[in-house]
PDB file of N, CA and C in Angstrom:
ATOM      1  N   UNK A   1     -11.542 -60.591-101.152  1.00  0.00           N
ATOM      2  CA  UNK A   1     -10.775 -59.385-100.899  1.00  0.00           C
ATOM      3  C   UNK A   1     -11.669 -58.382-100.184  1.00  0.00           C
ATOM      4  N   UNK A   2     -10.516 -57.791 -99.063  1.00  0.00           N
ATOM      5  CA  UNK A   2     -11.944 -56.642 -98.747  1.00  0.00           C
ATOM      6  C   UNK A   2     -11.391 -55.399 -99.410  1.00  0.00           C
ATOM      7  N   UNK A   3     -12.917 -54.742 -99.437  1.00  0.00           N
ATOM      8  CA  UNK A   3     -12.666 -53.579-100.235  1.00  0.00           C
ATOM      9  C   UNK A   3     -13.447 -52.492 -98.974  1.00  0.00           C
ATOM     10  N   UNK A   4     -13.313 -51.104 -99.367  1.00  0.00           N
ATOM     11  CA  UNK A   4     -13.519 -49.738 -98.684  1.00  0.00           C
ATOM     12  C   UNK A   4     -13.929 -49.069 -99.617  1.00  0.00           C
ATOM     13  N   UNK A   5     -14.834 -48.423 -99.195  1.00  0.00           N
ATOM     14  CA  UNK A   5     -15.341 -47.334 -99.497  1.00  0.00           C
ATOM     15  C   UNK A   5     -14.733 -45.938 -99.898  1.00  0.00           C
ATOM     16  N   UNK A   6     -14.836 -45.060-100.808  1.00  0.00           N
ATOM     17  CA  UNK A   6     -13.616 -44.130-101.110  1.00  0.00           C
ATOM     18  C   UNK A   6     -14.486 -43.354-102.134  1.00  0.00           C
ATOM     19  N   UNK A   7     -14.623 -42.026-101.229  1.00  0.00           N
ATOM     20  CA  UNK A   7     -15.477 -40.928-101.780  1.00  0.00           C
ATOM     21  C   UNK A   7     -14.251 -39.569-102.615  1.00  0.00           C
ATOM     22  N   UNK A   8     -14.384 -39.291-103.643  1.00  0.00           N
ATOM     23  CA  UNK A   8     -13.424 -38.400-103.806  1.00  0.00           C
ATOM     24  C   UNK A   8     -14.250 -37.336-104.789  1.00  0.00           C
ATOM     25  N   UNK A   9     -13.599 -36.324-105.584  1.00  0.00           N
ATOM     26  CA  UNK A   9     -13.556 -35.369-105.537  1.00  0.00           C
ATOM     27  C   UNK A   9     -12.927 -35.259-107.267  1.00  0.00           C
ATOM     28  N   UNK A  10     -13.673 -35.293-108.705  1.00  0.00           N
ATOM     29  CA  UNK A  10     -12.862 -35.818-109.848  1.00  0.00           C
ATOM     30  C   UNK A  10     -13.428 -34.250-111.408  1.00  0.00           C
ATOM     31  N   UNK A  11     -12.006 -34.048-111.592  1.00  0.00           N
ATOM     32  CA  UNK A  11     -13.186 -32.926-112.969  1.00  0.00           C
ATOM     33  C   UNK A  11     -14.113 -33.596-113.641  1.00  0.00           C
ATOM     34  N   UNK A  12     -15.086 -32.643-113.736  1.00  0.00           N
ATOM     35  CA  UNK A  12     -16.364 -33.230-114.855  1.00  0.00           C
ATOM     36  C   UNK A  12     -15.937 -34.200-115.808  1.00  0.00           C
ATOM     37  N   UNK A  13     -14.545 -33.636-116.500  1.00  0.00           N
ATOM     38  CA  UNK A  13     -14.188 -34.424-117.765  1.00  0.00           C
ATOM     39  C   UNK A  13     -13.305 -35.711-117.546  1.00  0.00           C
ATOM     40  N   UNK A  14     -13.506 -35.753-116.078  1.00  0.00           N
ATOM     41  CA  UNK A  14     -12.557 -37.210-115.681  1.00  0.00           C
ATOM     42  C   UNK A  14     -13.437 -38.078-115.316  1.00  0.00           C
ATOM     43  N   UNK A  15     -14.737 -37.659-114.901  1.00  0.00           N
ATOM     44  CA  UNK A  15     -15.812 -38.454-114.494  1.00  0.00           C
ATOM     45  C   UNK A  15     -16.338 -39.114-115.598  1.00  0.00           C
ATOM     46  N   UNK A  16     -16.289 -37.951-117.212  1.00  0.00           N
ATOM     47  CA  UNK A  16     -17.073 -38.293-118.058  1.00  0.00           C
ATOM     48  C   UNK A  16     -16.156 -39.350-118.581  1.00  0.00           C
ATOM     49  N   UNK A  17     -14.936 -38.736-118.525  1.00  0.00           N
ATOM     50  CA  UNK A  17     -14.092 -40.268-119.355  1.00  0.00           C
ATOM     51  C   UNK A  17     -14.098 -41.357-118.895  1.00  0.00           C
ATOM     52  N   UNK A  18     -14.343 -41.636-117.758  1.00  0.00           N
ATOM     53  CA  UNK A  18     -14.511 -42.952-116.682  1.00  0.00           C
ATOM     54  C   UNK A  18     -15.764 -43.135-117.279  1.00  0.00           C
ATOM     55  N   UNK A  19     -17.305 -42.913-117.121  1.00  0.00           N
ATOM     56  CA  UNK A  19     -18.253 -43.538-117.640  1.00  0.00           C
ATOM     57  C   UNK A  19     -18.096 -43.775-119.005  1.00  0.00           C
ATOM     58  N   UNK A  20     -17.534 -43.229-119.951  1.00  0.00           N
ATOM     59  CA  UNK A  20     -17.032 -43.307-121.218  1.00  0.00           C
ATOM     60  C   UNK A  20     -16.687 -45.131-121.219  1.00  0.00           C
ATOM     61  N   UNK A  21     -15.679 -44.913-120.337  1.00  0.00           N
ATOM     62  CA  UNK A  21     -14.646 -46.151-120.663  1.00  0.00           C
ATOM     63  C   UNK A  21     -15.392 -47.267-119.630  1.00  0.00           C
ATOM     64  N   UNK A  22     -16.040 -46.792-118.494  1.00  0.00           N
ATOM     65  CA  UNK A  22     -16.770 -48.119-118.313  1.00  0.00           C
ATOM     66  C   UNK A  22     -17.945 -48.707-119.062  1.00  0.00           C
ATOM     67  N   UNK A  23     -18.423 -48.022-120.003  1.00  0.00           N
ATOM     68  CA  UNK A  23     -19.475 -48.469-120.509  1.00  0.00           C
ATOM     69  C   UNK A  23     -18.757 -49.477-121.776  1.00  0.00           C
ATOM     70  N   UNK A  24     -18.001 -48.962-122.818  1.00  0.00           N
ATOM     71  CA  UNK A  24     -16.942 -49.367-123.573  1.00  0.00           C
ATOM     72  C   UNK A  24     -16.855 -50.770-123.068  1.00  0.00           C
ATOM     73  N   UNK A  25     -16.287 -50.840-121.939  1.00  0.00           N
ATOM     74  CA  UNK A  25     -15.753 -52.477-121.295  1.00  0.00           C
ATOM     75  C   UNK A  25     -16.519 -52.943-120.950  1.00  0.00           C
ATOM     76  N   UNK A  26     -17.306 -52.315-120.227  1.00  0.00           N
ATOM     77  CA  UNK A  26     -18.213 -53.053-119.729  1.00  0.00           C
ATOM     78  C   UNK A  26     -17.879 -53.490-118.416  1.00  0.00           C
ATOM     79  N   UNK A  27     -16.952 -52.835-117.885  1.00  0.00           N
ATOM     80  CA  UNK A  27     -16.635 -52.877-116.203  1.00  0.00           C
ATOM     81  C   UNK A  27     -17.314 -51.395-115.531  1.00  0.00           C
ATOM     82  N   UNK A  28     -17.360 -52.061-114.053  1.00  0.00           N
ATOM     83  CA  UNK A  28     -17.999 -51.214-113.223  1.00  0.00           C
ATOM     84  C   UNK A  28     -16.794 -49.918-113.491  1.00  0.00           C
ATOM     85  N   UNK A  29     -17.254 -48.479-112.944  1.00  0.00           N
ATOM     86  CA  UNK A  29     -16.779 -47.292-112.541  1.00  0.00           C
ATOM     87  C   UNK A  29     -16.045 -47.426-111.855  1.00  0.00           C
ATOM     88  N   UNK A  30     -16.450 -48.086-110.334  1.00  0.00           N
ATOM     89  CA  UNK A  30     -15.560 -48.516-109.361  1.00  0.00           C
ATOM     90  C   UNK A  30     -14.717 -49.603-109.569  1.00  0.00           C
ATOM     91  N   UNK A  31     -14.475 -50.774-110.341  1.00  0.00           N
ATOM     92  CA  UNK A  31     -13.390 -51.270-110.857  1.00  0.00           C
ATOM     93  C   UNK A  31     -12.169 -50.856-111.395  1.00  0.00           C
ATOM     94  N   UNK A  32     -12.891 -49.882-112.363  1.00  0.00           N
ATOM     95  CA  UNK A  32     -11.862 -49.394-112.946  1.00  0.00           C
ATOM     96  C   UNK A  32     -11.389 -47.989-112.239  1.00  0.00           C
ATOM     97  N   UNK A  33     -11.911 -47.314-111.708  1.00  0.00           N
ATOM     98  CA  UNK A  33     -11.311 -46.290-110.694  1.00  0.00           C
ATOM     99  C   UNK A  33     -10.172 -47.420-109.856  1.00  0.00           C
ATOM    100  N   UNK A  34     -10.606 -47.981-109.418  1.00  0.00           N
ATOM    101  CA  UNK A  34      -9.899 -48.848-108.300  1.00  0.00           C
ATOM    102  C   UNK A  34      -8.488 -49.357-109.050  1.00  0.00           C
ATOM    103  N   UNK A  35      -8.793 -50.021-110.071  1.00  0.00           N
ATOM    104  CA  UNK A  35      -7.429 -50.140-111.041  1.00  0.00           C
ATOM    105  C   UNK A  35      -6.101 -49.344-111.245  1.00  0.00           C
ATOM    106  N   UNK A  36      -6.900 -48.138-111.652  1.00  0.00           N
ATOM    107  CA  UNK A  36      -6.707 -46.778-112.096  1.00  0.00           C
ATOM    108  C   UNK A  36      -5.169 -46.375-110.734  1.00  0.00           C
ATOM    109  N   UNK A  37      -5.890 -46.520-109.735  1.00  0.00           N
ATOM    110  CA  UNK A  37      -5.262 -46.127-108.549  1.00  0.00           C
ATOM    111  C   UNK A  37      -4.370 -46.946-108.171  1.00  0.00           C
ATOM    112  N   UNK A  38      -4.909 -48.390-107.911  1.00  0.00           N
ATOM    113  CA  UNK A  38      -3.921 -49.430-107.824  1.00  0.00           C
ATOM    114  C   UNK A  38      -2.334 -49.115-108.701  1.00  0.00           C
ATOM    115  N   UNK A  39      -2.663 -49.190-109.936  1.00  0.00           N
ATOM    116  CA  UNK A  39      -1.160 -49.137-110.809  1.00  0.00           C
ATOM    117  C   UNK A  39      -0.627 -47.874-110.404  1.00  0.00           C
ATOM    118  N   UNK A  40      -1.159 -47.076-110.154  1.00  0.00           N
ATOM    119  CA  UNK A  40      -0.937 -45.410-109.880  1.00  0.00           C
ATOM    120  C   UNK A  40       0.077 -45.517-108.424  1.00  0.00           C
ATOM    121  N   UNK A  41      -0.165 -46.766-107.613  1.00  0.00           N
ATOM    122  CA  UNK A  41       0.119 -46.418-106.499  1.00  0.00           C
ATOM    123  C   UNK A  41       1.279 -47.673-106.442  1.00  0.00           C
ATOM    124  N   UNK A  42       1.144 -48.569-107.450  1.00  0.00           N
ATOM    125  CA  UNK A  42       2.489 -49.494-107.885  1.00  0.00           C
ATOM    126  C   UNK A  42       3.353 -48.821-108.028  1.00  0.00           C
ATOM    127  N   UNK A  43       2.891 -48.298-109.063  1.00  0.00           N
ATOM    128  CA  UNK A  43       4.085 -47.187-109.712  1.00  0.00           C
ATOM    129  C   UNK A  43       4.866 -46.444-109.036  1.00  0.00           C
ATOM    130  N   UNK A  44       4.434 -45.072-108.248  1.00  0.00           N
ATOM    131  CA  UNK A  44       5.049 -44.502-107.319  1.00  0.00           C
ATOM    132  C   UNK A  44       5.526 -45.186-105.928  1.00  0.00           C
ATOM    133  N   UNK A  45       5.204 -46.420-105.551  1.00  0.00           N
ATOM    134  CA  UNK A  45       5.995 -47.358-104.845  1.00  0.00           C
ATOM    135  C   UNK A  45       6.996 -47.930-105.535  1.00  0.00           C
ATOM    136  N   UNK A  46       7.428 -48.356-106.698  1.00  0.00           N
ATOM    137  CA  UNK A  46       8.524 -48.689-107.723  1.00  0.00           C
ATOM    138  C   UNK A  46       9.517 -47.249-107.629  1.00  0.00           C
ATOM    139  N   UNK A  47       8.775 -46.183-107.732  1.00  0.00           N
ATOM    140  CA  UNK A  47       9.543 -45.555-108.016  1.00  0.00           C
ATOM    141  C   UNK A  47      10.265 -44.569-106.479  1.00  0.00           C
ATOM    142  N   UNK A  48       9.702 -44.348-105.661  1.00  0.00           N
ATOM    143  CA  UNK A  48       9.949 -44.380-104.644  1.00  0.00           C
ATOM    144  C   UNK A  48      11.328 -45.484-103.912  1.00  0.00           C
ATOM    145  N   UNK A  49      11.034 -46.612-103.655  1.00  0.00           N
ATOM    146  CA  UNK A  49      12.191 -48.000-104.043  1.00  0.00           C
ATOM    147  C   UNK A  49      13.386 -47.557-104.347  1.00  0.00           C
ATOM    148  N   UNK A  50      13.430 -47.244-105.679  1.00  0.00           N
ATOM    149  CA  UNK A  50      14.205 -46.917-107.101  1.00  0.00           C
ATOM    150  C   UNK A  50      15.229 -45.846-106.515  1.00  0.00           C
ATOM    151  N   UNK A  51      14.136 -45.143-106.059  1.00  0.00           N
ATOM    152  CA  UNK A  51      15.008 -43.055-105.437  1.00  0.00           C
ATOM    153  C   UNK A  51      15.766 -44.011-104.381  1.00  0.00           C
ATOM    154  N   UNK A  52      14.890 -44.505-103.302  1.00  0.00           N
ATOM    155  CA  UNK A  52      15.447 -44.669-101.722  1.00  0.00           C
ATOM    156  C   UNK A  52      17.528 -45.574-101.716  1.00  0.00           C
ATOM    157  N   UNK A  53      17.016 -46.624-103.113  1.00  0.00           N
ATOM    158  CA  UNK A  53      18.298 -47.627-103.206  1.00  0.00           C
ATOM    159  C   UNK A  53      19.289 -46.804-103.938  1.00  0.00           C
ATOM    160  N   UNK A  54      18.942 -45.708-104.465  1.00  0.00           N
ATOM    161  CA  UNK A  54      20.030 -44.727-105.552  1.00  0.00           C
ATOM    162  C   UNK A  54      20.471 -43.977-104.202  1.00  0.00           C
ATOM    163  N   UNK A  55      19.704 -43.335-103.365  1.00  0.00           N
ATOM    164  CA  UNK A  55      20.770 -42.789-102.297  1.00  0.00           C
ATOM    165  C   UNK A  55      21.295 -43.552-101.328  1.00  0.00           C
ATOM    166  N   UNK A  56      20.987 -44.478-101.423  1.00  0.00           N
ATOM    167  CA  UNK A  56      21.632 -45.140-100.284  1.00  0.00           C
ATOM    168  C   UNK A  56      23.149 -45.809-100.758  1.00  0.00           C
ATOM    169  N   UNK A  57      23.012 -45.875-102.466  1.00  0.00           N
ATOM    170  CA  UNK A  57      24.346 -46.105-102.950  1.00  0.00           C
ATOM    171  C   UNK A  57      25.650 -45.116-103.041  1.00  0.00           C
ATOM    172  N   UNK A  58      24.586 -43.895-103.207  1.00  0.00           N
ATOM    173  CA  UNK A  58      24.903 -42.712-103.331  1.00  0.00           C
ATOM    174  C   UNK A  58      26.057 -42.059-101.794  1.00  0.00           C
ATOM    175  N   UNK A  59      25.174 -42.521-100.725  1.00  0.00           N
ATOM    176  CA  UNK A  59      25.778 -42.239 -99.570  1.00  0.00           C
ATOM    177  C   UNK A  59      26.823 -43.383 -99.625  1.00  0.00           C
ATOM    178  N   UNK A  60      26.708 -44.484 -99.554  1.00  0.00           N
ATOM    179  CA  UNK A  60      27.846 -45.199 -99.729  1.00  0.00           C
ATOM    180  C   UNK A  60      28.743 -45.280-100.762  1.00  0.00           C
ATOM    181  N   UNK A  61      29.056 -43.927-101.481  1.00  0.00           N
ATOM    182  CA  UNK A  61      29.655 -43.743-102.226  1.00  0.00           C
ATOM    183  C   UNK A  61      30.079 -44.709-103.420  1.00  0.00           C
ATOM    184  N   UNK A  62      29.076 -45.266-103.917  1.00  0.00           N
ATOM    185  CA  UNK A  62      29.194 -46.070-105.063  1.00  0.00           C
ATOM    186  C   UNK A  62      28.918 -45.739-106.602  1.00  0.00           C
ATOM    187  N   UNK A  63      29.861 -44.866-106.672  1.00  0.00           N
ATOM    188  CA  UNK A  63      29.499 -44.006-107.987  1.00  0.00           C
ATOM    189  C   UNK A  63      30.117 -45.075-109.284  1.00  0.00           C
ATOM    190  N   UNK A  64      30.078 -44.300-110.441  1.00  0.00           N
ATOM    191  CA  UNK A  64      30.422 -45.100-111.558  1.00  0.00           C
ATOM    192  C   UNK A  64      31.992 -44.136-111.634  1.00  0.00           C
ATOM    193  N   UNK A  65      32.838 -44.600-112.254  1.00  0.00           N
ATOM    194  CA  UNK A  65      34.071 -44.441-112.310  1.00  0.00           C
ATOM    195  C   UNK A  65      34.288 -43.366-113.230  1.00  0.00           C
ATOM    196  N   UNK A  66      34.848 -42.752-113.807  1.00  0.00           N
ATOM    197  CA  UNK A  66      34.993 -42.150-115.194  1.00  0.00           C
ATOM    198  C   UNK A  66      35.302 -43.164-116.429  1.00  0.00           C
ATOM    199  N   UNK A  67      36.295 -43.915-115.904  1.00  0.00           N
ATOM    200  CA  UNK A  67      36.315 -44.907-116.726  1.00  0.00           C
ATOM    201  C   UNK A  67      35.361 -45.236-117.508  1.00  0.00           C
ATOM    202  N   UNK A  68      34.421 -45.815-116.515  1.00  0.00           N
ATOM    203  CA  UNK A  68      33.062 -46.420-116.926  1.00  0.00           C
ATOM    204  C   UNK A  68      32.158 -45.628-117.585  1.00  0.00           C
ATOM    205  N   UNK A  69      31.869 -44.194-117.096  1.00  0.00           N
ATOM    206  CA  UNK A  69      31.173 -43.453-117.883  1.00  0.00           C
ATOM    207  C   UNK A  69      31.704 -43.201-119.169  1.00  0.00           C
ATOM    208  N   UNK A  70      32.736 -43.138-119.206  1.00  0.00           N
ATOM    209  CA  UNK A  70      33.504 -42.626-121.335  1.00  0.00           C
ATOM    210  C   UNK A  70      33.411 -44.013-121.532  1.00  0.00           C
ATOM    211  N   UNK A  71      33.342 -44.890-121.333  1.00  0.00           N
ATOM    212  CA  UNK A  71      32.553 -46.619-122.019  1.00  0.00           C
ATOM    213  C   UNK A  71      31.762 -46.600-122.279  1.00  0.00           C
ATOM    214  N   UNK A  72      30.756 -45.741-121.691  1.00  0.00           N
ATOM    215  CA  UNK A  72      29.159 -45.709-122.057  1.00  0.00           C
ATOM    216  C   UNK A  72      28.899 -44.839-122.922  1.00  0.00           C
ATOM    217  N   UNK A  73      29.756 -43.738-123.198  1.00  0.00           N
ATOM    218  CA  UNK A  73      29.344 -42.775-123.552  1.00  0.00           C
ATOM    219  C   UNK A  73      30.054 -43.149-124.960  1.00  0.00           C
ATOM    220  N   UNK A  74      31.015 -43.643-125.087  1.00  0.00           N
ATOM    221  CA  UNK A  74      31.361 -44.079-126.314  1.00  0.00           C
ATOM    222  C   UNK A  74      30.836 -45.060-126.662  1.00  0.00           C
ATOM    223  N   UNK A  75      30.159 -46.083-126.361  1.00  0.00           N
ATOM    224  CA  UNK A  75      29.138 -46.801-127.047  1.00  0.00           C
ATOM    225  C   UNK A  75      27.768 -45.888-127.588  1.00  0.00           C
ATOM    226  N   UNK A  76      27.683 -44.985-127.233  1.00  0.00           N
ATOM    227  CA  UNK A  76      26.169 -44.565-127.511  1.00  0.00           C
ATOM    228  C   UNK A  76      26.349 -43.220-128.571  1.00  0.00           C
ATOM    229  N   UNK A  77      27.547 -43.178-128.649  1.00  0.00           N
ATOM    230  CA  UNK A  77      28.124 -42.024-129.793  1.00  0.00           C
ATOM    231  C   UNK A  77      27.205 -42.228-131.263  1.00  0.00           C
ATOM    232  N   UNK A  78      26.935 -41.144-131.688  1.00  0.00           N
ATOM    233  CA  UNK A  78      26.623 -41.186-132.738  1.00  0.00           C
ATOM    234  C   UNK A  78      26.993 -41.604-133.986  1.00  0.00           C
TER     235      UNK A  78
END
């Protein structure tokens, strides 16, 4: 895999928790920074996805019915 170089900019107490937790595991700083970011950047690509396919249903007017919503809503009644 190639990897890059990536200088940033972190509070004292985020730096300290990173050496904290790499020492703990016993993985590099930069592993786990790299991790850290990776899922960070899954995530907001999932969720990004998620927004883009809700409006696009949205514009194509594919709403839920009323019907359908008092079905749901009466299943989840207290």
């Amino acid at each position: 895999m190639d990897t890059a170089t990536l200088t940033l900019r972190v509070p004292v107490q985020v730096r300290d928790q990173l050496d904290k937790l790499a020492e703990a595991t016993q993985r590099s700083k930069s592993y786990l920074a790299g991790e850290a970011i990776r899922q960070y950047l899954d995530l907001e690509a999932w969720q990004v996805g998620e927004i883009q396919q809700a409006l696009e249903e949205a514009d194509a007017g594919d709403f839920a019915s009323d019907d359908e919503v008092n079905a749901i809503m009466r299943k989840h009644e207290g």
